[in-house]
N, C-alpha and C. Protein backbone atom coordinates (compact mmCIF):
# COMPACT_ATOMS: atom_id res chain seq x y z
N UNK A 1 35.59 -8.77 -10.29
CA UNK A 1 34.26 -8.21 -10.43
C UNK A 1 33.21 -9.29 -10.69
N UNK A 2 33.46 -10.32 -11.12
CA UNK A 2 32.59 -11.40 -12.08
C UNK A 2 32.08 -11.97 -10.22
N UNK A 3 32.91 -12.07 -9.26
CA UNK A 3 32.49 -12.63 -7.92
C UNK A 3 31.78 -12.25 -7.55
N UNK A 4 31.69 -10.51 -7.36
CA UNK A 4 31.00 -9.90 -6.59
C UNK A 4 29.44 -9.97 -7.49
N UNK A 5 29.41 -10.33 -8.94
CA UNK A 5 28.41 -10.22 -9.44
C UNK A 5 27.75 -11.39 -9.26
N UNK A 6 28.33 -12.51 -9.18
CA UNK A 6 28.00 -13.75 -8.58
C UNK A 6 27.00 -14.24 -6.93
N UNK A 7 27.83 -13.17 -6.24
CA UNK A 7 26.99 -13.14 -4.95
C UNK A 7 26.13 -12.21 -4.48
N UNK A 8 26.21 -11.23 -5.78
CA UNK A 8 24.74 -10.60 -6.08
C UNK A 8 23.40 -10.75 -6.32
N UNK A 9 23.92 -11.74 -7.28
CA UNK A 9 22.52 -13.05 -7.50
C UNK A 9 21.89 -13.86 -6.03
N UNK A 10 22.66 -13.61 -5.01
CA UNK A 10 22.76 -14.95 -4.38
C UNK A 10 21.64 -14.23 -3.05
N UNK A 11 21.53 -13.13 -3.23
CA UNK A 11 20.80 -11.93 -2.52
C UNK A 11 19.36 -12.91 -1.66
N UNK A 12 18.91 -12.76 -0.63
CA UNK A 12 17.68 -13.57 -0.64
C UNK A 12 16.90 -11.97 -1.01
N UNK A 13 15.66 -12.38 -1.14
CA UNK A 13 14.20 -11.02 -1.51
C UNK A 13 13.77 -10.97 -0.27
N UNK A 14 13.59 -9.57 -0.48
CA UNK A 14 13.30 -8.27 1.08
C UNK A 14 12.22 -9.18 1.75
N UNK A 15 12.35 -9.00 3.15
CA UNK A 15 11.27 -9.15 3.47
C UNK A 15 10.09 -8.96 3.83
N UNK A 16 8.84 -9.34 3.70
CA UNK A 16 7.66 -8.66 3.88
C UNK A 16 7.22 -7.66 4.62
N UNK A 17 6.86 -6.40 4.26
CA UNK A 17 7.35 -5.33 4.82
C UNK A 17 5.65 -4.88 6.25
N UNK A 18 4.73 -5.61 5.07
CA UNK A 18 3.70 -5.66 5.83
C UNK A 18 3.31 -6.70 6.25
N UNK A 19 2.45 -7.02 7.30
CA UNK A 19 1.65 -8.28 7.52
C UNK A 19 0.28 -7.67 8.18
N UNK A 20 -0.76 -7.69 7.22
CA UNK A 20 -1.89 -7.16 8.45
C UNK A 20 -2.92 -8.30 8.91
N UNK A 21 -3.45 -8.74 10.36
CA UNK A 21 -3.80 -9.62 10.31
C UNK A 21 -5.21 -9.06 11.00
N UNK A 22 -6.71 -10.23 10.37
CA UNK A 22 -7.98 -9.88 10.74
C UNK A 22 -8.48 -11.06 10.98
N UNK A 23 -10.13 -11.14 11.25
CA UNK A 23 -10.48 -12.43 11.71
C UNK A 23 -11.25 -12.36 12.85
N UNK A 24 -11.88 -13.40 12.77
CA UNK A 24 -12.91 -13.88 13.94
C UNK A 24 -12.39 -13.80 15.36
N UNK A 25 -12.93 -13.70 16.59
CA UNK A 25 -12.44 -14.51 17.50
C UNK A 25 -10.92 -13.34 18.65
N UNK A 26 -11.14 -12.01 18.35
CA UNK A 26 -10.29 -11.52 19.31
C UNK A 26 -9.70 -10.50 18.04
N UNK A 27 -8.75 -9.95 18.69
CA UNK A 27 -8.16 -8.67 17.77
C UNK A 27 -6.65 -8.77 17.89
N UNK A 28 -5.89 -8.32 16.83
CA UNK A 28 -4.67 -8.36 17.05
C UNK A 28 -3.57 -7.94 18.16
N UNK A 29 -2.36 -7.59 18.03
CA UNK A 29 -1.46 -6.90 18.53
C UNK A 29 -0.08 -7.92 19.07
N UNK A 30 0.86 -7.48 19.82
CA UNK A 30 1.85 -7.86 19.83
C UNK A 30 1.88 -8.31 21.15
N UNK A 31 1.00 -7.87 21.90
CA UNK A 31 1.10 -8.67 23.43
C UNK A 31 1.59 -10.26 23.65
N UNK A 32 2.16 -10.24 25.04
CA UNK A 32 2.70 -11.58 25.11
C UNK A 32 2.19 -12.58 25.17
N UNK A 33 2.62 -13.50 24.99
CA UNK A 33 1.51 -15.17 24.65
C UNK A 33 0.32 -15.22 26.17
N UNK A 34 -0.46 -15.87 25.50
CA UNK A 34 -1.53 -16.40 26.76
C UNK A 34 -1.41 -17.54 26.64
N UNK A 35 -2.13 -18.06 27.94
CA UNK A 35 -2.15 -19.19 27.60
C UNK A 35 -3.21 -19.88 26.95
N UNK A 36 -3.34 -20.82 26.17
CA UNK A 36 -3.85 -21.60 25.31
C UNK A 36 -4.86 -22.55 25.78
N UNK A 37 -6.44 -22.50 25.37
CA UNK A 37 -6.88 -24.01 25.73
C UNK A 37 -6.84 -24.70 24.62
N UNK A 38 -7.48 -26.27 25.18
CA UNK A 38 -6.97 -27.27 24.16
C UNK A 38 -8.67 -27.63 23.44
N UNK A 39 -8.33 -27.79 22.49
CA UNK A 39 -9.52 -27.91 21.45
C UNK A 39 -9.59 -26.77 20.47
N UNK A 40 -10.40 -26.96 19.15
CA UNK A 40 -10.65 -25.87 18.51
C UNK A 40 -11.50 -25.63 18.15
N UNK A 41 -12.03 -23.97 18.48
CA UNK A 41 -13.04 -23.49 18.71
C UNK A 41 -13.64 -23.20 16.59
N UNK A 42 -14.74 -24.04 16.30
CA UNK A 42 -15.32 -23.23 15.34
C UNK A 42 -15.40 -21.86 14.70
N UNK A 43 -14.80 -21.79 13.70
CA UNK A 43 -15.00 -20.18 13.17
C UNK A 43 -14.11 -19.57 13.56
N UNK A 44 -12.64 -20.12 14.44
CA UNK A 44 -11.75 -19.22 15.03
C UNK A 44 -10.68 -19.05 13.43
N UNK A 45 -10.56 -17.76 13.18
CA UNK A 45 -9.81 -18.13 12.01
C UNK A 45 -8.67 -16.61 11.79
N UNK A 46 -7.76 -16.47 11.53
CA UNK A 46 -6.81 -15.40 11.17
C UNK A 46 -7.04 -14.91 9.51
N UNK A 47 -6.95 -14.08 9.27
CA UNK A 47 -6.86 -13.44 7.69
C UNK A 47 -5.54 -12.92 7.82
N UNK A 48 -4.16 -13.13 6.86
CA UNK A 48 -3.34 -12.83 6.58
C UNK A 48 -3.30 -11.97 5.20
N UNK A 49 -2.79 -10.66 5.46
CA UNK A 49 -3.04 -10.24 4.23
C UNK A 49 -1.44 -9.07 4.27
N UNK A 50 -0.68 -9.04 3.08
CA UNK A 50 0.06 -8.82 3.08
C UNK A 50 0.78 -7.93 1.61
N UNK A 51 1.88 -7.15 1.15
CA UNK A 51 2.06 -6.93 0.18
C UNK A 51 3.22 -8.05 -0.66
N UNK A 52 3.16 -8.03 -2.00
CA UNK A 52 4.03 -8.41 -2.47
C UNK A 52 5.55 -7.64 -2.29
N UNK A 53 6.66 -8.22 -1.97
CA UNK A 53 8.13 -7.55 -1.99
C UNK A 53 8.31 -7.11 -3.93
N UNK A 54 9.06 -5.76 -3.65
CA UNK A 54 9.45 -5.10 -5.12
C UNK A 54 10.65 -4.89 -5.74
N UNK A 55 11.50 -5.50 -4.28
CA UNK A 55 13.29 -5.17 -4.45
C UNK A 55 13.79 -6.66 -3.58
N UNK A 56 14.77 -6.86 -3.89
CA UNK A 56 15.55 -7.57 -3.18
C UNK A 56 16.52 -7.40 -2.27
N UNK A 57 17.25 -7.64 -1.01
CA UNK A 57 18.01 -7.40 -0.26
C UNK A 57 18.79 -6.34 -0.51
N UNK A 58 19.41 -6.25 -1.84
CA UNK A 58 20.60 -5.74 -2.40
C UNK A 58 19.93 -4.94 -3.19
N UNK A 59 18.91 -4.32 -3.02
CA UNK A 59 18.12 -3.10 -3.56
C UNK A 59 18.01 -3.29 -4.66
N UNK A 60 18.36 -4.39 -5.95
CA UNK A 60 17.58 -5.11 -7.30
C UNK A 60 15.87 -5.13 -7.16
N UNK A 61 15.92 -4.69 -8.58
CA UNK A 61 14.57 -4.63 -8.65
C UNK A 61 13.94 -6.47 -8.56
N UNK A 62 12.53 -6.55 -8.46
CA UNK A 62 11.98 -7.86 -8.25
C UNK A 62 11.23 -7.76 -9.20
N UNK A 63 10.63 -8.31 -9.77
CA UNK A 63 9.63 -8.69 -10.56
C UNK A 63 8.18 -9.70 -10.43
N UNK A 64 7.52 -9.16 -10.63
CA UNK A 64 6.09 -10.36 -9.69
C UNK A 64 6.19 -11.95 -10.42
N UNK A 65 6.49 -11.74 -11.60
CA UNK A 65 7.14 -12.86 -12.16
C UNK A 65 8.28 -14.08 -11.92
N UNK A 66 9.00 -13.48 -11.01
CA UNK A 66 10.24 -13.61 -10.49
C UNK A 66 9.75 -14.20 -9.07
N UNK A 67 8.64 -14.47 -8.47
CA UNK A 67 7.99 -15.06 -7.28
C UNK A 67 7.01 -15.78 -7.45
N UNK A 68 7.36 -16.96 -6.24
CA UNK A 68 7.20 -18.65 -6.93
C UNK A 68 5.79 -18.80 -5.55
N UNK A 69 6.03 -18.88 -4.61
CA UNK A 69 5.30 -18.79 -3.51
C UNK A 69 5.55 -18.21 -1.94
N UNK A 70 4.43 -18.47 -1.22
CA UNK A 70 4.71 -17.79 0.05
C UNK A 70 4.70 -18.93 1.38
N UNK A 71 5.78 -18.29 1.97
CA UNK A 71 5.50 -19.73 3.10
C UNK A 71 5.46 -19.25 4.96
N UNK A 72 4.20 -19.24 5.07
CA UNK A 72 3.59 -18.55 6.44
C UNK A 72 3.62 -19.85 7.15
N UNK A 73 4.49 -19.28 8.29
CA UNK A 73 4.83 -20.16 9.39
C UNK A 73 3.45 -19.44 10.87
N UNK A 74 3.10 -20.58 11.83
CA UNK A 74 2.41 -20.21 12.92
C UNK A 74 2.45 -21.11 13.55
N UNK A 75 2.31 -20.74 15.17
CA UNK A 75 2.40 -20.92 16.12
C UNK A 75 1.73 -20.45 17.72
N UNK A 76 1.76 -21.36 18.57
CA UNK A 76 1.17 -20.57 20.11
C UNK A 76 2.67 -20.04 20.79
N UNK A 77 3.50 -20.31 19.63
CA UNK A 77 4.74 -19.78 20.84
C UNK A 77 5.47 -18.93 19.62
N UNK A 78 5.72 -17.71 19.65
CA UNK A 78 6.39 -16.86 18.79
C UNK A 78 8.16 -17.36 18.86
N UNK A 79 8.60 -17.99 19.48
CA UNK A 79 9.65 -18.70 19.33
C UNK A 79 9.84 -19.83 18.39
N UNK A 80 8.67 -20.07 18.70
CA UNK A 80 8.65 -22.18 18.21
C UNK A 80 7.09 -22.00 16.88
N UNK A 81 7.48 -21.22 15.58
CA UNK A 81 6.10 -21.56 14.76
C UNK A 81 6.22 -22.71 14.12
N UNK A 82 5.59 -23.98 14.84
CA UNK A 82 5.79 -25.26 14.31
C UNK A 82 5.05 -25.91 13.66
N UNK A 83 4.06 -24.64 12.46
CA UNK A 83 2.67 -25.29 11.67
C UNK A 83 3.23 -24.32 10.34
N UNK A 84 3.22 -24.76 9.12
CA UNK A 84 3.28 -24.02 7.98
C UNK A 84 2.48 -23.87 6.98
N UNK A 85 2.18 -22.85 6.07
CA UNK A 85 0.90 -23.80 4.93
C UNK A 85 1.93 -22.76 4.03
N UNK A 86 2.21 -23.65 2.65
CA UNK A 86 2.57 -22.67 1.51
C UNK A 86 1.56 -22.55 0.80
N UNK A 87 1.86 -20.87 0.13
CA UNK A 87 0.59 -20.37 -0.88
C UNK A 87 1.29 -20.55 -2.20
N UNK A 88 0.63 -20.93 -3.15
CA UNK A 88 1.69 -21.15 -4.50
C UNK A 88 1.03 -20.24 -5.06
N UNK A 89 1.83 -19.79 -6.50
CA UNK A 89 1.42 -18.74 -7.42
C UNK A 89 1.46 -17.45 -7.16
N UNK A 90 2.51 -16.99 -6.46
CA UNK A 90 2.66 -15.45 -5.85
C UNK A 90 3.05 -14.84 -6.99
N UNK A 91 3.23 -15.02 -7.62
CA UNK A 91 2.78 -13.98 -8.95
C UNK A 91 1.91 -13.62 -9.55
N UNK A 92 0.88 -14.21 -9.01
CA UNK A 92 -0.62 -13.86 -9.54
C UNK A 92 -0.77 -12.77 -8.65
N UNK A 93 -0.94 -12.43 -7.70
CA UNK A 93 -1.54 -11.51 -6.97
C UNK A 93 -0.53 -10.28 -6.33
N UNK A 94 -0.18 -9.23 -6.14
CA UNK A 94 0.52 -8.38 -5.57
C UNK A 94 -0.11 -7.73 -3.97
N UNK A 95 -1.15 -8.01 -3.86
CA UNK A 95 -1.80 -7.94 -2.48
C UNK A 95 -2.70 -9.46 -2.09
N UNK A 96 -2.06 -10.51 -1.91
CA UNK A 96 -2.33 -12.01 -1.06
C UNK A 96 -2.68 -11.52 -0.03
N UNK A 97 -3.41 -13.05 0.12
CA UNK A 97 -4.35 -12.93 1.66
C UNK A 97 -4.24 -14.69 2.06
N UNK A 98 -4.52 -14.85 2.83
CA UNK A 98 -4.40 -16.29 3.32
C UNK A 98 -5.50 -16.05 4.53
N UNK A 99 -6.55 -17.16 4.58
CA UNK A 99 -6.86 -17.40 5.95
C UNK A 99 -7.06 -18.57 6.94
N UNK A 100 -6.11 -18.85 7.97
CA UNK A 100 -6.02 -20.07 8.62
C UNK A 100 -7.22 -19.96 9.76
N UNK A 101 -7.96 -21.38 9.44
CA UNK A 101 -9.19 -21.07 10.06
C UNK A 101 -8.72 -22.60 11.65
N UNK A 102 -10.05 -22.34 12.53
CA UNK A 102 -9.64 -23.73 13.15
C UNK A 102 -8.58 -23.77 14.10
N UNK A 103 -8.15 -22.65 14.17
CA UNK A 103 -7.29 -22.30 15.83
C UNK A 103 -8.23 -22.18 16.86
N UNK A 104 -7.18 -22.83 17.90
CA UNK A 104 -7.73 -23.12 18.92
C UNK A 104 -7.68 -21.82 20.15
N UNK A 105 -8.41 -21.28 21.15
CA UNK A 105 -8.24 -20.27 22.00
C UNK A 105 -6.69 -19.87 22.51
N UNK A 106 -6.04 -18.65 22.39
CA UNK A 106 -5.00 -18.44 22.49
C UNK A 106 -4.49 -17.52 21.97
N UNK A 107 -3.25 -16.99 22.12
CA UNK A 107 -2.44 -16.23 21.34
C UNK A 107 -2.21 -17.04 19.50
N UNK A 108 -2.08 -16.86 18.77
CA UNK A 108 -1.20 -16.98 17.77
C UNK A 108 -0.12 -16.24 16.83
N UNK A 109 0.36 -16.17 16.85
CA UNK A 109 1.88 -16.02 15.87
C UNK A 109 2.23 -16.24 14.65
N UNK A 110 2.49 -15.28 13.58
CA UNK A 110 2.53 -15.72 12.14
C UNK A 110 3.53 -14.91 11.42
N UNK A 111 4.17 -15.38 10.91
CA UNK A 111 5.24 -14.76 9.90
C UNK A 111 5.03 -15.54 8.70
N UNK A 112 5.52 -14.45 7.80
CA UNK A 112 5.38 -14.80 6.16
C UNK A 112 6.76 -14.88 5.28
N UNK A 113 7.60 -15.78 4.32
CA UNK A 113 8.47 -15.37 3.89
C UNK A 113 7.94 -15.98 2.26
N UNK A 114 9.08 -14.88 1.53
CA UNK A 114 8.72 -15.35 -0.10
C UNK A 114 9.56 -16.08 -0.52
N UNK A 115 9.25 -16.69 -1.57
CA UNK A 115 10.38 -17.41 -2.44
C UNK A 115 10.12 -17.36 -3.85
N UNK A 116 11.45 -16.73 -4.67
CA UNK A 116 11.53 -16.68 -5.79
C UNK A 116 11.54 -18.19 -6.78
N UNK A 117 11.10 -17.97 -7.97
CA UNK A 117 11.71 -19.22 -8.91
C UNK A 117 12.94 -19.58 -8.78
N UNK A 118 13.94 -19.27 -8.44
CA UNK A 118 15.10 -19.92 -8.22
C UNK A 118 15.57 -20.53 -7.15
N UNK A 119 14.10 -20.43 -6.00
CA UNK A 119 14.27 -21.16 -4.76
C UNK A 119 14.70 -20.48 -3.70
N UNK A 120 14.99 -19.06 -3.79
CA UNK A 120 16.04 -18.06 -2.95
C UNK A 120 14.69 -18.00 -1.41
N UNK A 121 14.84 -18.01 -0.53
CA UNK A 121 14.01 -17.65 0.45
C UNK A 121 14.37 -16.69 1.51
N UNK A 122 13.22 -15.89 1.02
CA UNK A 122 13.72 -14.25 2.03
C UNK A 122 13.64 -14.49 3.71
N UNK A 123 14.23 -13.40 4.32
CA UNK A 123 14.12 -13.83 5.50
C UNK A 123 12.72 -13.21 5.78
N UNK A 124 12.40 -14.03 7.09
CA UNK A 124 10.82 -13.82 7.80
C UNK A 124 10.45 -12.83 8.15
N UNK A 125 9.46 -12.44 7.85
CA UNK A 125 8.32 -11.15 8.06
C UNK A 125 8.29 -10.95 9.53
N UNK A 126 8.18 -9.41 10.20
CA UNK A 126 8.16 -9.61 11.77
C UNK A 126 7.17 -10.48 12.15
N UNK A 127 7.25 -10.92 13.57
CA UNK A 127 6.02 -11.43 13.73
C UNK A 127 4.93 -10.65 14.09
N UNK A 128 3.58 -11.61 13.75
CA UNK A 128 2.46 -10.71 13.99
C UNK A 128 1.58 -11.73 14.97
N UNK A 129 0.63 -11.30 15.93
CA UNK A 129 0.01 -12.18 16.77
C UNK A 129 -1.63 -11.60 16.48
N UNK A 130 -2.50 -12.65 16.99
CA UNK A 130 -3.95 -12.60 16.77
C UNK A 130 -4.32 -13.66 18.19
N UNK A 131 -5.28 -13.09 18.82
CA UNK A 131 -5.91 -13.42 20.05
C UNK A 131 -7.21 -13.99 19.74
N UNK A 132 -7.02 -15.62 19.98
CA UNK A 132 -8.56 -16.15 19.45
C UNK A 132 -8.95 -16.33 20.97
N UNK A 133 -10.21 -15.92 20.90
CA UNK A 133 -10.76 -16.01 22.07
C UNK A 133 -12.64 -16.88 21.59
N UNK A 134 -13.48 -17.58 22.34
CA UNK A 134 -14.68 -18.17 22.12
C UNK A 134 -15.68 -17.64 22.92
């Protein structure tokens, strides 16, 4: 029994159940990538806004205390998000927002995952896309 309680702990935290995304420069949705020009357009910017997770994988309760930061991955290719910014202090807030400004014309792609104080990192938020257009 002491094992199974062992790899109970070991649970990563749910993942983000929402992601709603707003912003300058085009409107969301899930459509497939466009293609991209090169440069970046002023004022092009995404608002990430999202809930805090309340349970963990293994249906344990979470605690807002118990969450260290957030780490939103993006990209022009929903395969390949090869830009990250972490938000620290996810325990301060239970409804975070992030906004990545300074994208360039294109599709973009963003997923969010949490991480507890003990370093555990949930798996990634679906993806969500935003169409910057100039």
């Amino acid at each position: 029994m002491k094992r199974v309680t062992k790899l109970s702990k070991l649970w990563v935290l749910v993942p983000l159940m929402s992601l709603a995304l707003a912003g300058c420069g085009g409107g969301g949705g899930s459509s497939g990538a466009q293609a991209s020009a090169s440069g970046v357009v002023a004022g092009s910017k995404a608002v990430l806004s999202w809930n805090a997770p309340s349970t963990r994988v293994n249906g344990e309760g979470l605690k807002m205390g118990e969450l260290d930061k957030y780490v939103i991955r993006y990209g022009q290719d929903a395969g390949n998000l090869n830009r990250s910014v972490v938000v620290d202090n996810a325990a301060e807030d239970p409804t975070p927002s992030y906004t990545i400004d300074q994208l360039s014309n294109g599709t973009w792609y963003f997923t969010i995952q949490v991480q507890d104080v003990n370093g555990l990192l949930s798996a990634p938020s679906e993806v969500v896309s935003k169409s910057i257009t100039s």
